[in-house]
C-alpha atoms as a PDB file:
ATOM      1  CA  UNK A   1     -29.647 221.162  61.021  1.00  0.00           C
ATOM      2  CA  UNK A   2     -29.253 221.653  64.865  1.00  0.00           C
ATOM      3  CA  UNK A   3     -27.538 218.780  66.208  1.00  0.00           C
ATOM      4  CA  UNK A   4     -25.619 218.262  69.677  1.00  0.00           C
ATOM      5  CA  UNK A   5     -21.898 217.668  69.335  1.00  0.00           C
ATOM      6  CA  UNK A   6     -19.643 216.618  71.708  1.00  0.00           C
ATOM      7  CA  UNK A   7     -16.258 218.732  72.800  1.00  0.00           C
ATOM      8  CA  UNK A   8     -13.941 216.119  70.545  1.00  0.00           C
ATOM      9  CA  UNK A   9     -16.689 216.522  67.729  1.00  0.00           C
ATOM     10  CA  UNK A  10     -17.169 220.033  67.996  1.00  0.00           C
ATOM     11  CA  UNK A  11     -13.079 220.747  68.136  1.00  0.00           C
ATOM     12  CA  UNK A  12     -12.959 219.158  64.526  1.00  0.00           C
ATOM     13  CA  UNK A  13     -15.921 221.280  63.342  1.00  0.00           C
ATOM     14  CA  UNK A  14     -13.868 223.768  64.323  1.00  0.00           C
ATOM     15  CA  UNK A  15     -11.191 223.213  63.080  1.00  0.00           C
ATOM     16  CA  UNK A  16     -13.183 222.083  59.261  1.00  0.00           C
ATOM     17  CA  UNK A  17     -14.131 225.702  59.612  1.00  0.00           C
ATOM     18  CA  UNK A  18     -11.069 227.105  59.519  1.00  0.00           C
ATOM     19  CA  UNK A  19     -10.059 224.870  56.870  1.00  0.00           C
ATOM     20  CA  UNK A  20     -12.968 225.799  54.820  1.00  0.00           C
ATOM     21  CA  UNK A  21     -12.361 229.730  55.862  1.00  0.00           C
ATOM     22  CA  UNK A  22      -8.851 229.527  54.042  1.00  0.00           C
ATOM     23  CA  UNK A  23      -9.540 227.673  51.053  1.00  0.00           C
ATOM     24  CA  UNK A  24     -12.637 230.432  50.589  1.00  0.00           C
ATOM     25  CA  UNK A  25     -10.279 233.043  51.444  1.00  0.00           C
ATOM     26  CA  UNK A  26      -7.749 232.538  49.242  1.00  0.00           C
ATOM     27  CA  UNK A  27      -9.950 230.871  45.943  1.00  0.00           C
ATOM     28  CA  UNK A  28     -12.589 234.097  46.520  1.00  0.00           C
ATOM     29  CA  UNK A  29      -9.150 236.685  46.720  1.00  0.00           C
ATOM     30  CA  UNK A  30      -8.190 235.368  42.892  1.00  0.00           C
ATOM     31  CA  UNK A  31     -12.034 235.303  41.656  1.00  0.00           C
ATOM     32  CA  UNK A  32     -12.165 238.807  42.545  1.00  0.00           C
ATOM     33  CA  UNK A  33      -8.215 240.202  41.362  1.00  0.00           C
ATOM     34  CA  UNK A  34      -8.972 238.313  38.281  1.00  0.00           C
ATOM     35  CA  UNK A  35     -13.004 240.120  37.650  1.00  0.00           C
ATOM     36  CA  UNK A  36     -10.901 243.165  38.959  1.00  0.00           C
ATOM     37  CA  UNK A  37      -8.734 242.564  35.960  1.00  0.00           C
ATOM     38  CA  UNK A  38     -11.162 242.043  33.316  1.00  0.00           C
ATOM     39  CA  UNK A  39     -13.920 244.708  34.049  1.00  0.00           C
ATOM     40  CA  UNK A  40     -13.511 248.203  32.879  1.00  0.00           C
ATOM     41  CA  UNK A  41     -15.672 250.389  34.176  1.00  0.00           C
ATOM     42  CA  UNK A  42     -14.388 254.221  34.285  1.00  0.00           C
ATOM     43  CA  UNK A  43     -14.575 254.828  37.781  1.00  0.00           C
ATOM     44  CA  UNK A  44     -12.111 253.441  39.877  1.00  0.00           C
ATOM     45  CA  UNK A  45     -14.600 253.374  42.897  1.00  0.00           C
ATOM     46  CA  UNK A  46     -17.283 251.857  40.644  1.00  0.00           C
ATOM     47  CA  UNK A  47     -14.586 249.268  39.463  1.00  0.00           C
ATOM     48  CA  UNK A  48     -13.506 248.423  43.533  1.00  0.00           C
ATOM     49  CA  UNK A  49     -17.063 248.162  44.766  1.00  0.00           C
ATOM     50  CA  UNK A  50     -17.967 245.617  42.636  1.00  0.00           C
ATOM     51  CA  UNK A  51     -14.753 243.478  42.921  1.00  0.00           C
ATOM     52  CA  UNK A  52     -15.216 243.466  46.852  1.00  0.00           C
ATOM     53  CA  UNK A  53     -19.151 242.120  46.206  1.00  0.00           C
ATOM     54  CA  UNK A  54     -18.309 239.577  44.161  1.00  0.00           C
ATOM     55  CA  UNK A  55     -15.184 238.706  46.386  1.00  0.00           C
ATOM     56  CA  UNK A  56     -18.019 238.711  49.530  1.00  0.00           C
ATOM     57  CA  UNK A  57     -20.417 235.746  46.937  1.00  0.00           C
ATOM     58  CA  UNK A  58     -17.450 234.040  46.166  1.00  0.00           C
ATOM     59  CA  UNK A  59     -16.516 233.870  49.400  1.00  0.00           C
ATOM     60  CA  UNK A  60     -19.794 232.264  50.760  1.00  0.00           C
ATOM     61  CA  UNK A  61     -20.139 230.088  47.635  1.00  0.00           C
ATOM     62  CA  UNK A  62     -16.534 228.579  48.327  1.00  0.00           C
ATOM     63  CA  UNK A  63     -16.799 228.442  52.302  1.00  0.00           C
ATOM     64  CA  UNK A  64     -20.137 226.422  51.402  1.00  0.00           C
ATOM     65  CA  UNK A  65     -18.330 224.023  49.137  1.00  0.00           C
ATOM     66  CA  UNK A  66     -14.951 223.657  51.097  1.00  0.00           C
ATOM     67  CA  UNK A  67     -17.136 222.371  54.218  1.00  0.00           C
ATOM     68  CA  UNK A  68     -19.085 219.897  51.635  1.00  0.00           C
ATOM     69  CA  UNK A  69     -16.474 218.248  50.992  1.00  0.00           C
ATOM     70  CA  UNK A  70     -14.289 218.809  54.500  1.00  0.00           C
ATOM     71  CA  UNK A  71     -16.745 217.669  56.720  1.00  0.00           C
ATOM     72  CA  UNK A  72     -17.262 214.057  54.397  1.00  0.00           C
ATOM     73  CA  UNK A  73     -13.926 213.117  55.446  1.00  0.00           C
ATOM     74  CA  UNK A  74     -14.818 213.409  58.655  1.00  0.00           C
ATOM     75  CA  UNK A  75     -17.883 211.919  58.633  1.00  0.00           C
ATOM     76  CA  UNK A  76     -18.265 208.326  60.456  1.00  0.00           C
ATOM     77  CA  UNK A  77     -18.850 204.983  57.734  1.00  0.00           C
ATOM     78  CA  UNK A  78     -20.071 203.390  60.484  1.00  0.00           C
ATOM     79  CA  UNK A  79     -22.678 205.130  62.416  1.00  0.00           C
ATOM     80  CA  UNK A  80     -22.961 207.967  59.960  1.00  0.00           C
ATOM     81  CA  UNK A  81     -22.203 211.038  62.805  1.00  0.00           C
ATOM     82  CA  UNK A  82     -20.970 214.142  61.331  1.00  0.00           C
ATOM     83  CA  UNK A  83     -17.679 215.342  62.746  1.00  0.00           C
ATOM     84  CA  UNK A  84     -16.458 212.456  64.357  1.00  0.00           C
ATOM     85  CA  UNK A  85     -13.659 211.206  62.596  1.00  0.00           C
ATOM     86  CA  UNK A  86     -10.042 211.920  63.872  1.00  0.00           C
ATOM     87  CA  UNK A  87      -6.778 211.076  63.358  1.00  0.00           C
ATOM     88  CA  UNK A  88      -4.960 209.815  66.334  1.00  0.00           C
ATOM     89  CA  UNK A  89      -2.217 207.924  65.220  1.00  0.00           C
ATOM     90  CA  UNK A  90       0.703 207.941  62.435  1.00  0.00           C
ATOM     91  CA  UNK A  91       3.275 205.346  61.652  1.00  0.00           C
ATOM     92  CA  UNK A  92       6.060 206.045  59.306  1.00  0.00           C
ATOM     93  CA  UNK A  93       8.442 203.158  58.189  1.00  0.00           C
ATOM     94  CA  UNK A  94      11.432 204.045  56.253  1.00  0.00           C
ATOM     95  CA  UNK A  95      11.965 202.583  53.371  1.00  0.00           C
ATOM     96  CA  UNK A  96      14.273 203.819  50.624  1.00  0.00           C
ATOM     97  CA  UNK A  97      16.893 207.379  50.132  1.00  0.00           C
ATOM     98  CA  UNK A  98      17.802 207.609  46.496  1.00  0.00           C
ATOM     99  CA  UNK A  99      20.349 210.173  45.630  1.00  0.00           C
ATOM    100  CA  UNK A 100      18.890 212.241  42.976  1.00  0.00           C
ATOM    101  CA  UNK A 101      20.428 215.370  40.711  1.00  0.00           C
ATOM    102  CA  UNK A 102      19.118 217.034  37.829  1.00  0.00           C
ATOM    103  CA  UNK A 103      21.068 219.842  35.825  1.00  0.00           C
ATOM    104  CA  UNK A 104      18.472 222.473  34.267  1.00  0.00           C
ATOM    105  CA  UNK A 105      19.613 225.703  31.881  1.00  0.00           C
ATOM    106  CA  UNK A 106      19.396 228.597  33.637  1.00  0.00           C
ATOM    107  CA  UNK A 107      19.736 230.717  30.610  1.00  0.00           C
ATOM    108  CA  UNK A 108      21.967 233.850  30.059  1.00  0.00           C
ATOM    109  CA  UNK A 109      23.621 236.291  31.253  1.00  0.00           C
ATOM    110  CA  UNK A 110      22.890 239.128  30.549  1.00  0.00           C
ATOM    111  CA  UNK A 111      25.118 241.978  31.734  1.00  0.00           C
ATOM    112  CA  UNK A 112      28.292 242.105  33.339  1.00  0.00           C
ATOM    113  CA  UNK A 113      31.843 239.892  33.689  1.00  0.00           C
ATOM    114  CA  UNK A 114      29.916 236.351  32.661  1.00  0.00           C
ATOM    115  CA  UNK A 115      27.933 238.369  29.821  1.00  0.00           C
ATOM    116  CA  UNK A 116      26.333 235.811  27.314  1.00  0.00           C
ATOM    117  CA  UNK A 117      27.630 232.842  29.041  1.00  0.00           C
ATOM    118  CA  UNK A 118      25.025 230.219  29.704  1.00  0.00           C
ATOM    119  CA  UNK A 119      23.733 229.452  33.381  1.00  0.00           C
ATOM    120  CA  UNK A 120      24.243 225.870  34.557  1.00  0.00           C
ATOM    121  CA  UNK A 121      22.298 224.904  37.558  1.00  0.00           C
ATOM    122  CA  UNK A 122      23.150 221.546  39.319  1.00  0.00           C
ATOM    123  CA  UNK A 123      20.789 220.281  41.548  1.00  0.00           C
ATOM    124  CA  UNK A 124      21.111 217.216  44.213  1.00  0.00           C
ATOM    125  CA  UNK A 125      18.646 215.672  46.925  1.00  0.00           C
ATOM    126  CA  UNK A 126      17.735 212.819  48.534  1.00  0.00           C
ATOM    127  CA  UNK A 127      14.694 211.252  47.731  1.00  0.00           C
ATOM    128  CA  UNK A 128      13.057 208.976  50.799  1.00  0.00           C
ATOM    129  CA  UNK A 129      10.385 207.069  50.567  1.00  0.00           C
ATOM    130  CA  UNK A 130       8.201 206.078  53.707  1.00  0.00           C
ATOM    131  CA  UNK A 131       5.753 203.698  53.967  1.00  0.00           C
ATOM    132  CA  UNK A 132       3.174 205.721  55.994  1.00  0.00           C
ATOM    133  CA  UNK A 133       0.167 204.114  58.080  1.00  0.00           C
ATOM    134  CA  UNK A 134      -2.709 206.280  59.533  1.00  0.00           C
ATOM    135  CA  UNK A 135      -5.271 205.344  62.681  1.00  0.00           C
ATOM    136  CA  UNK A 136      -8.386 206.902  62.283  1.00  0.00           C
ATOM    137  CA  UNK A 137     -11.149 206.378  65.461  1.00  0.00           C
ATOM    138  CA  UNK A 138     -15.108 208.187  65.422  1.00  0.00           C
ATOM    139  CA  UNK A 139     -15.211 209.603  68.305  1.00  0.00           C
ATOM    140  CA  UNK A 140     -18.902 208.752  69.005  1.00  0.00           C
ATOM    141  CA  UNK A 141     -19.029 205.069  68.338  1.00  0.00           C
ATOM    142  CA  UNK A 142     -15.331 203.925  68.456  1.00  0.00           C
ATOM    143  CA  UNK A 143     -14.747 202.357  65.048  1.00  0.00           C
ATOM    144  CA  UNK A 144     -11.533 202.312  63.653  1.00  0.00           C
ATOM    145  CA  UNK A 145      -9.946 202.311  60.243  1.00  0.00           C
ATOM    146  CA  UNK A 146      -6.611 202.324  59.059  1.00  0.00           C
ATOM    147  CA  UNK A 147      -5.342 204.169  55.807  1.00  0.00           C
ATOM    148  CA  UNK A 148      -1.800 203.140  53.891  1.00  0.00           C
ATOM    149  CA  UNK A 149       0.297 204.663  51.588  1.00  0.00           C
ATOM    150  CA  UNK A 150       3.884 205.817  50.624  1.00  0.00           C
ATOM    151  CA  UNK A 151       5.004 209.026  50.440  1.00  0.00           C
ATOM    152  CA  UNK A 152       8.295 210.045  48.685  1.00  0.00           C
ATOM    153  CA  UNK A 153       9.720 213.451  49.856  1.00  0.00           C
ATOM    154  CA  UNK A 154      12.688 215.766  48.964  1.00  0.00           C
ATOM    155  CA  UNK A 155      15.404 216.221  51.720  1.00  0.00           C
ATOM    156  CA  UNK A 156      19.085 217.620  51.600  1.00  0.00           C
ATOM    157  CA  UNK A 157      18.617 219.761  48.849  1.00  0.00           C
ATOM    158  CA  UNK A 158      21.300 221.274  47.322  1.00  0.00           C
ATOM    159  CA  UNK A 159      21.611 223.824  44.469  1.00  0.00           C
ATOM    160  CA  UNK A 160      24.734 225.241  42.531  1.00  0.00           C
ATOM    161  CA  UNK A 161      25.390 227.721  39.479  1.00  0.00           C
ATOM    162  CA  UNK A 162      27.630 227.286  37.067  1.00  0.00           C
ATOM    163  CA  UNK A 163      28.865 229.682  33.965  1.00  0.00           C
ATOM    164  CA  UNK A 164      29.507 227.880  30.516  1.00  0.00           C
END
């Protein structure tokens, strides 16, 4: 499919592609440690060759898929051009900060002063919660959309030991 893009359109192709580059990358790396893991064959060499092949179809195969599904959510509902979707703008509204803590077993010591005494960890944050808003426009036929949603992060986190 040879198609003409724009600048705007082909700066998010790009940028799909090096989205899609990672995500192959890193998913074809752990196909290939874990067949690296699992074959035996006597020859070390033998053994390395044919980790780095299948690292190489992997890596196609999941660059293939990764810009599948990438380049969908960036595909216009409304006039159906590919690469034409873009975010360009984000409202956050606060609104909630919970003070949070958790304390978690650490387990034991094992050597030294504190040996056989039981690790206490005491954890605190601040959970926020932000009701976030997202402007999306297509760049080829102006059509906007809007996407909503709250997000709750972690923030002032603070973490202690303790010996019991």
């Amino acid at each position: 499919m040879n198609e003409i893009l724009s600048a705007s359109q082909e700066k998010i192709k790009k940028a799909v592609y090096i989205k899609a580059w990672c995500w192959g990358g890193v998913s074809s790396f752990l196909i290939a440690l874990f067949f690296y893991h699992i074959v035996s064959i006597s020859p070390e060499i033998f053994r390395l060759g044919l980790s780095f092949v299948v690292f190489v179809i992997a890596f196609m195969i999941a660059v293939k898929i990764a810009v599948y599904f990438l380049s969908g959510d960036h595909q216009c509902e409304a006039c159906n051009a590919t690469y034409s979707v873009e975010l360009i703008n984000t409202e956050e509204v606060f609104l909630s900060a919970i003070p949070r803590s958790a304390i978690k077993s650490g387990g034991r010591m094992l050597s030294g002063d504190r040996e056989g005494k039981e690790i206490i960890i005491h954890e605190n944050w601040t959970e926020e919660k932000y009701d976030v808003t997202r402007e999306y426009s297509c760049v080829v036929c102006g059509d906007n959309y809007l996407e909503q949603g709250i997000e709750t992060r972690k923030t002032s986190f603070s973490s202690a030991k303790t010996y019991r």
